[in-house]
Protein backbone atom coordinates (compact mmCIF):
# COMPACT_ATOMS: atom_id res chain seq x y z
CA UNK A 1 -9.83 -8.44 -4.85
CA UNK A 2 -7.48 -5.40 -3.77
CA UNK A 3 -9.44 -2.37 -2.43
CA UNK A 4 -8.02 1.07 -2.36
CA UNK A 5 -9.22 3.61 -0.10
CA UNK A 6 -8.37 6.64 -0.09
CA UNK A 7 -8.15 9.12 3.13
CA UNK A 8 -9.89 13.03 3.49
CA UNK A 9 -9.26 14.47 -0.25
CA UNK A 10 -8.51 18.42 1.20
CA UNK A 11 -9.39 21.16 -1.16
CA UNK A 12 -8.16 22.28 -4.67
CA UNK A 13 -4.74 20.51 -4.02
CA UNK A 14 -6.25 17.10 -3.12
CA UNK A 15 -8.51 16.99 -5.81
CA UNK A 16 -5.56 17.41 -8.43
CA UNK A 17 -3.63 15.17 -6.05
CA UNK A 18 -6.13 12.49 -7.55
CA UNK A 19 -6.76 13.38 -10.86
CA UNK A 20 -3.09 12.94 -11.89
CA UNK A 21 -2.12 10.13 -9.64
CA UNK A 22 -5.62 8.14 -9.24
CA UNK A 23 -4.69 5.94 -12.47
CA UNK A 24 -0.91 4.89 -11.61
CA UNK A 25 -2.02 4.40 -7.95
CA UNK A 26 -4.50 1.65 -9.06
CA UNK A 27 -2.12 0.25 -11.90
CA UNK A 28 0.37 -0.21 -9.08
CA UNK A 29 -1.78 -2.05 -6.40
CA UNK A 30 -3.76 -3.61 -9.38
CA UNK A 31 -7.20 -2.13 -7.20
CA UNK A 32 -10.09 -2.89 -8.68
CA UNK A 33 -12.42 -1.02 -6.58
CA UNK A 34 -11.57 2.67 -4.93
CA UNK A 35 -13.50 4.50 -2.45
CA UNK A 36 -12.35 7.97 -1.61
CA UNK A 37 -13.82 10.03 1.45
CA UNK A 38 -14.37 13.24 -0.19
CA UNK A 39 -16.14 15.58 2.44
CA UNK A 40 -13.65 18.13 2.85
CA UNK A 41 -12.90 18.52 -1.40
CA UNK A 42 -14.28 22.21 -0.82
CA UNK A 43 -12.51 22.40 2.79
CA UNK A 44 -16.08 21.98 4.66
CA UNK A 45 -17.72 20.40 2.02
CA UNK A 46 -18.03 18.86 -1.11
CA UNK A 47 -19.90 20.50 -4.42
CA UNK A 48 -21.08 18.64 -7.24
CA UNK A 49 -18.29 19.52 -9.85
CA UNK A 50 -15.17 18.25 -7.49
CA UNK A 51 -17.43 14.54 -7.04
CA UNK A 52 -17.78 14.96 -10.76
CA UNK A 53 -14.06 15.07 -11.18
CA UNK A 54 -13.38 12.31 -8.48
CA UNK A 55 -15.80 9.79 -10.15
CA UNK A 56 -14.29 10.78 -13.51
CA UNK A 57 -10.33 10.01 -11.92
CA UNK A 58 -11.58 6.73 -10.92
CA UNK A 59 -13.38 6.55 -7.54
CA UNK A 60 -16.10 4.40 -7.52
CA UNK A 61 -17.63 5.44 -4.30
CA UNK A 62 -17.32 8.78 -2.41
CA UNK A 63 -17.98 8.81 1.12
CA UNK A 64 -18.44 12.13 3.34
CA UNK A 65 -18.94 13.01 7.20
CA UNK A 66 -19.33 15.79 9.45
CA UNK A 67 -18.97 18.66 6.67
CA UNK A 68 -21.45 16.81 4.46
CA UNK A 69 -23.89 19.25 4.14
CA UNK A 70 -21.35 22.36 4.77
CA UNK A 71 -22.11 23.36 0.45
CA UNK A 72 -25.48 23.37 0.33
CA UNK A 73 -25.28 22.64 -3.57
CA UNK A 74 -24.66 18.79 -2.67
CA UNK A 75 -28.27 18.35 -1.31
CA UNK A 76 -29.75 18.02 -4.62
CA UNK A 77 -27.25 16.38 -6.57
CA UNK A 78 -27.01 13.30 -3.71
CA UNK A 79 -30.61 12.73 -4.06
CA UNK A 80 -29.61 11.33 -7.84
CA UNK A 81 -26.14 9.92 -7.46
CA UNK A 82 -26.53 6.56 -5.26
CA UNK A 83 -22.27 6.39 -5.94
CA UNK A 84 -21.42 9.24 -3.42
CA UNK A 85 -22.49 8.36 0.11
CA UNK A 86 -23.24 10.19 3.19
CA UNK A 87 -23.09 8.86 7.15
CA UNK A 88 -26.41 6.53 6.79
CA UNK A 89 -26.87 7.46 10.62
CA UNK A 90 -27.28 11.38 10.04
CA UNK A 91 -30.67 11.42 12.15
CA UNK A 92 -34.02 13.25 10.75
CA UNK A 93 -34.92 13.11 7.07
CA UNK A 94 -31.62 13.96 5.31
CA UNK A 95 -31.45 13.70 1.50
CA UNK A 96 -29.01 10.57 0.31
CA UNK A 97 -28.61 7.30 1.83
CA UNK A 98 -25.30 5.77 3.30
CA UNK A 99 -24.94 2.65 1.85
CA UNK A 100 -25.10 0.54 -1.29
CA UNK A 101 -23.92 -2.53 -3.37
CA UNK A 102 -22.01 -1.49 -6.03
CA UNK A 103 -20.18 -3.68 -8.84
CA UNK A 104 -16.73 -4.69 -8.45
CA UNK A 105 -15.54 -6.76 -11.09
CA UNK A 106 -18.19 -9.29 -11.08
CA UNK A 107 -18.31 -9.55 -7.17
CA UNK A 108 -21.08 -7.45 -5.15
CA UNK A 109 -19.03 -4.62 -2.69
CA UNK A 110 -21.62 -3.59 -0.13
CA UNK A 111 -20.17 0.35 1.09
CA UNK A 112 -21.47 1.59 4.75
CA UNK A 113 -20.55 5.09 5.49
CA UNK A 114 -21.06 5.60 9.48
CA UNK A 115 -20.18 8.65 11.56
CA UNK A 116 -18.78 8.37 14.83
CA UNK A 117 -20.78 10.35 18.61
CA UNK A 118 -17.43 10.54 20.83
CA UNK A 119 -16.53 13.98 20.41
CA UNK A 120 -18.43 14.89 17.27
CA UNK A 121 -21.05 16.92 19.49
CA UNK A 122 -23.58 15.36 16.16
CA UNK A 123 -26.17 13.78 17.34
CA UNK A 124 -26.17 10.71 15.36
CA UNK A 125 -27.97 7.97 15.69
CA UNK A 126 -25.98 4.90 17.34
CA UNK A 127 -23.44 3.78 14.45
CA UNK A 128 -23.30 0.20 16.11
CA UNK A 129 -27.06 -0.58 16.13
CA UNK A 130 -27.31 1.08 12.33
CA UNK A 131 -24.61 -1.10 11.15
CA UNK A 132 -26.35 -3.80 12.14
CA UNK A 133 -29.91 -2.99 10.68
CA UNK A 134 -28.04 -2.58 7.24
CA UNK A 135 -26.25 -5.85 7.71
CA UNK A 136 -29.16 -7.60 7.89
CA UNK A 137 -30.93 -5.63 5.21
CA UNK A 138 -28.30 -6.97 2.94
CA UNK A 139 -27.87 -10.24 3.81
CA UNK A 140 -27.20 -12.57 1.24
CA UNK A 141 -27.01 -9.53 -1.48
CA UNK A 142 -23.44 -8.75 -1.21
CA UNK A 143 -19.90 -10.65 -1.61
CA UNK A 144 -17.88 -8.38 0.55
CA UNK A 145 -18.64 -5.05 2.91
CA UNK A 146 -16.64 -2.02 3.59
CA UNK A 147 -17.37 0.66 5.81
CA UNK A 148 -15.59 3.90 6.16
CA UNK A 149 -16.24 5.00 9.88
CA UNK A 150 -16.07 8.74 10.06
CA UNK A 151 -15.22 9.53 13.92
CA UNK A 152 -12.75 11.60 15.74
CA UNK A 153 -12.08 8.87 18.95
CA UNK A 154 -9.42 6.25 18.42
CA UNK A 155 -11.28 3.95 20.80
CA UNK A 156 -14.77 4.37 19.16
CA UNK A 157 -13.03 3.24 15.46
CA UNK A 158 -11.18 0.14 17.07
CA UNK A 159 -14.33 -0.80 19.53
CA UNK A 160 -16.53 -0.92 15.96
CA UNK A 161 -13.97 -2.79 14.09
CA UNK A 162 -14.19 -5.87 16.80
CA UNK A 163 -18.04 -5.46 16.97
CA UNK A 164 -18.50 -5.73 13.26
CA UNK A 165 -15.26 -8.33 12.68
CA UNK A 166 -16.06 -11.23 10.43
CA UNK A 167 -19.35 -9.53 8.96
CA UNK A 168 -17.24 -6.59 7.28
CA UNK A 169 -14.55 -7.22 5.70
CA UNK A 170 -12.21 -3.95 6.12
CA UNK A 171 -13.41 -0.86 8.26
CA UNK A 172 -11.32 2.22 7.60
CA UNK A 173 -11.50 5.48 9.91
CA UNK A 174 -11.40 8.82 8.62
CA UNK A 175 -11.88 12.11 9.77
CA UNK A 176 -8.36 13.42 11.72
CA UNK A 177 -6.61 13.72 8.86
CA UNK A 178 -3.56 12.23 10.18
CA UNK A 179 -2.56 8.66 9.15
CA UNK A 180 -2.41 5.98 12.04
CA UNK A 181 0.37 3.39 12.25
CA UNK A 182 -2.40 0.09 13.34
CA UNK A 183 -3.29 -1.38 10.24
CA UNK A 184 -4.27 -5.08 10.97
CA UNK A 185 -6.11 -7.95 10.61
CA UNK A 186 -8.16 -8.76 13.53
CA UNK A 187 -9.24 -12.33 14.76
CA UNK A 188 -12.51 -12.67 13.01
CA UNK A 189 -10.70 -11.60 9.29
CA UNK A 190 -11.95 -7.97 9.37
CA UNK A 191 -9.06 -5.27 7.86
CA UNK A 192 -8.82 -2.38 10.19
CA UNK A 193 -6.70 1.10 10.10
CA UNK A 194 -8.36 4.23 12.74
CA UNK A 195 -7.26 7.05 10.12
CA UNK A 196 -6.29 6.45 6.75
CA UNK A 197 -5.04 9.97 6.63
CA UNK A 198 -5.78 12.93 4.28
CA UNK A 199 -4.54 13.50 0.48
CA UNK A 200 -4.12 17.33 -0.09
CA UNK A 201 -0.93 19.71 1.15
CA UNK A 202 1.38 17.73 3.00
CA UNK A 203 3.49 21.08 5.05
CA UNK A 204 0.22 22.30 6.50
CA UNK A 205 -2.37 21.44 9.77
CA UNK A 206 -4.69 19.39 8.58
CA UNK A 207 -4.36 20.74 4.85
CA UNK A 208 -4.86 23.93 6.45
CA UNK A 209 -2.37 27.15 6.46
CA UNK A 210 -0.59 26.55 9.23
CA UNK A 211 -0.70 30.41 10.66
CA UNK A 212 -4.12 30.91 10.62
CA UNK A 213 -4.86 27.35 12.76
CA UNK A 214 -1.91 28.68 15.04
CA UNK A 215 -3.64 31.67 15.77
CA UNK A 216 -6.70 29.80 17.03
CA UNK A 217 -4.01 28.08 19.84
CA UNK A 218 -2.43 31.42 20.19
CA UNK A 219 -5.83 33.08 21.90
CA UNK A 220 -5.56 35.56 18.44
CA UNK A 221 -8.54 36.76 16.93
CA UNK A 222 -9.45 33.24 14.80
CA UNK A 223 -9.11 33.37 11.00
CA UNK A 224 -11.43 31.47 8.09
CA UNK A 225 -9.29 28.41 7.46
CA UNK A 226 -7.94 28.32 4.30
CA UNK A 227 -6.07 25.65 2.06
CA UNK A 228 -2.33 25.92 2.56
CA UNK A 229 0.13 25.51 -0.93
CA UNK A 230 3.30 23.53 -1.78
CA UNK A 231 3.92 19.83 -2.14
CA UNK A 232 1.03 17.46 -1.61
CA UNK A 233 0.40 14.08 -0.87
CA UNK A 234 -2.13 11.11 -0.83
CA UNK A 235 -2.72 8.71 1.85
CA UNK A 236 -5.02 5.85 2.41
CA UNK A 237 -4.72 2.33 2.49
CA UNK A 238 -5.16 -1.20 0.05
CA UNK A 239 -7.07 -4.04 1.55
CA UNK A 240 -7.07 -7.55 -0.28
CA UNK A 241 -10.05 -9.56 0.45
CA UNK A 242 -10.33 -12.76 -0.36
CA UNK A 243 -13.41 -14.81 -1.90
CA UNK A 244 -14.59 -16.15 1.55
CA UNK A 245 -14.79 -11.97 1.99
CA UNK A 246 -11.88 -12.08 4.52
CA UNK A 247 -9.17 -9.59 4.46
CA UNK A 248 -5.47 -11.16 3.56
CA UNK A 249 -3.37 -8.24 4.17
CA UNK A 250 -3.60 -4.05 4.58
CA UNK A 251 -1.15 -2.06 3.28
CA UNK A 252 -0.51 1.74 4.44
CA UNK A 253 -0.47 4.36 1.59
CA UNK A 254 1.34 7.37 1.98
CA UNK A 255 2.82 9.14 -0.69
CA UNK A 256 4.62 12.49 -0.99
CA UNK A 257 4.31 14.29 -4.41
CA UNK A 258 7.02 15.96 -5.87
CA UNK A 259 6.11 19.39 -7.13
């Protein structure tokens, strides 16, 4: 079973990025399950229409993160769409949920989305102990997990990949937006990568305009971040997991658009 996930979709761009490319990406890794962090589809935030057009392209989960709630609009429409996910361990009574077991081709894919507390100044609850409660809330309902583990701290991704190894069987980071070199298979069978990367403008910080985040390091008055134009590109990552729910192999995704 090859999974493809897909890294930080960024605005206008990365949206189209993944209505145009979704199909031929999946043809070409034969996936047969795609999960695509979608938090920042609206910059800080995600509205209905763009999870709409994500779910149409071919994603069959959408998780989110810090900017979950940063359009408002989303609050409502999570409440009655159990396919788009949002950090389970958000503390207090948040609308949503943040995991589920979903059909993948006749097998049973439980998705965890988790949010990271080094350097996230969030409050969450402890992603560790919540993975844990869910795990055992699901026991014996799913073939395979995933979890997409939203954090900023390199050493907070790789410490929960060898807590969780051999339970879940591929843990992706997202959240920097840049793509990280580690993708591996650690001792217990669990697929890791820290940051699958983002899939929006590729000459820009972050999929931002690269003068207005200079400004901010500059000491200038600081701007409203806005999308920056041009080429654009996708990253993320394919996982193959086996029917004992190990991963076999993880393969890095990064693709640059032409025009």
């Amino acid at each position: 079973m090859k999974i493809l996930a897909i890294g930080d979709v960024v605005g206008k761009g990365g949206v189209k990025a993944i209505e145009r490319n979704l199909t031929a990406l999946k043809q070409k890794y034969n996936a047969r399950f795609v999960v695509i962090n979608g938090e920042n589809a609206d910059m800080v935030g995600i509205l209905p229409e763009q999870a709409e057009a994500l779910f149409r392209a071919g994603a069959d989960v959408i998780t989110l993160g810090n900017h979950t709630w940063g359009r408002r609009q989303i609050s409502s429409y999570i409440e009655n769409e159990p396919s788009l996910l949002r950090p389970h361990n958000i503390p207090g009574d948040a609308p949503g949920i943040g995991y589920g077991i979903f059909d993948a081709f006749g097998k049973r894919a439980l998705v965890i989305n988790l949010i990271g507390r080094c350097g996230m100044q969030f409050g969450a609850d402890n992603p560790f102990f919540t993975a844990d409660r869910i795990l055992r809330e699901c026991e014996g309902k799913y073939d395979f997990a995933l979890c997409d583990f939203h954090a900023e701290a390199t050493s907070e991704k790789q410490a929960f990949s060898f807590y969780v190894d051999g339970r879940i069987s591929a843990v992706w980071g997202t959240h920097t937006h840049v793509q990280t070199a580690d993708e591996k298979i650690l001792p217990g069978g669990t697929g890791f990568i820290c940051d699958l990367g983002m899939t929006g403008p590729y000459s820009s910080v972050i999929g931002c305009v690269p003068e207005k985040s200079l400004a901010t390091f500059l000491g200038k008055i600081p701007e409203r971040f806005s999308e920056a134009s041009g080429r654009l590109m996708i990253n993320g990552a394919c996982f193959d997991i086996s029917d004992d729910g190990k991963c076999c192999s993880v393969e890095r995704i990064n693709i640059i658009l032409e025009d």
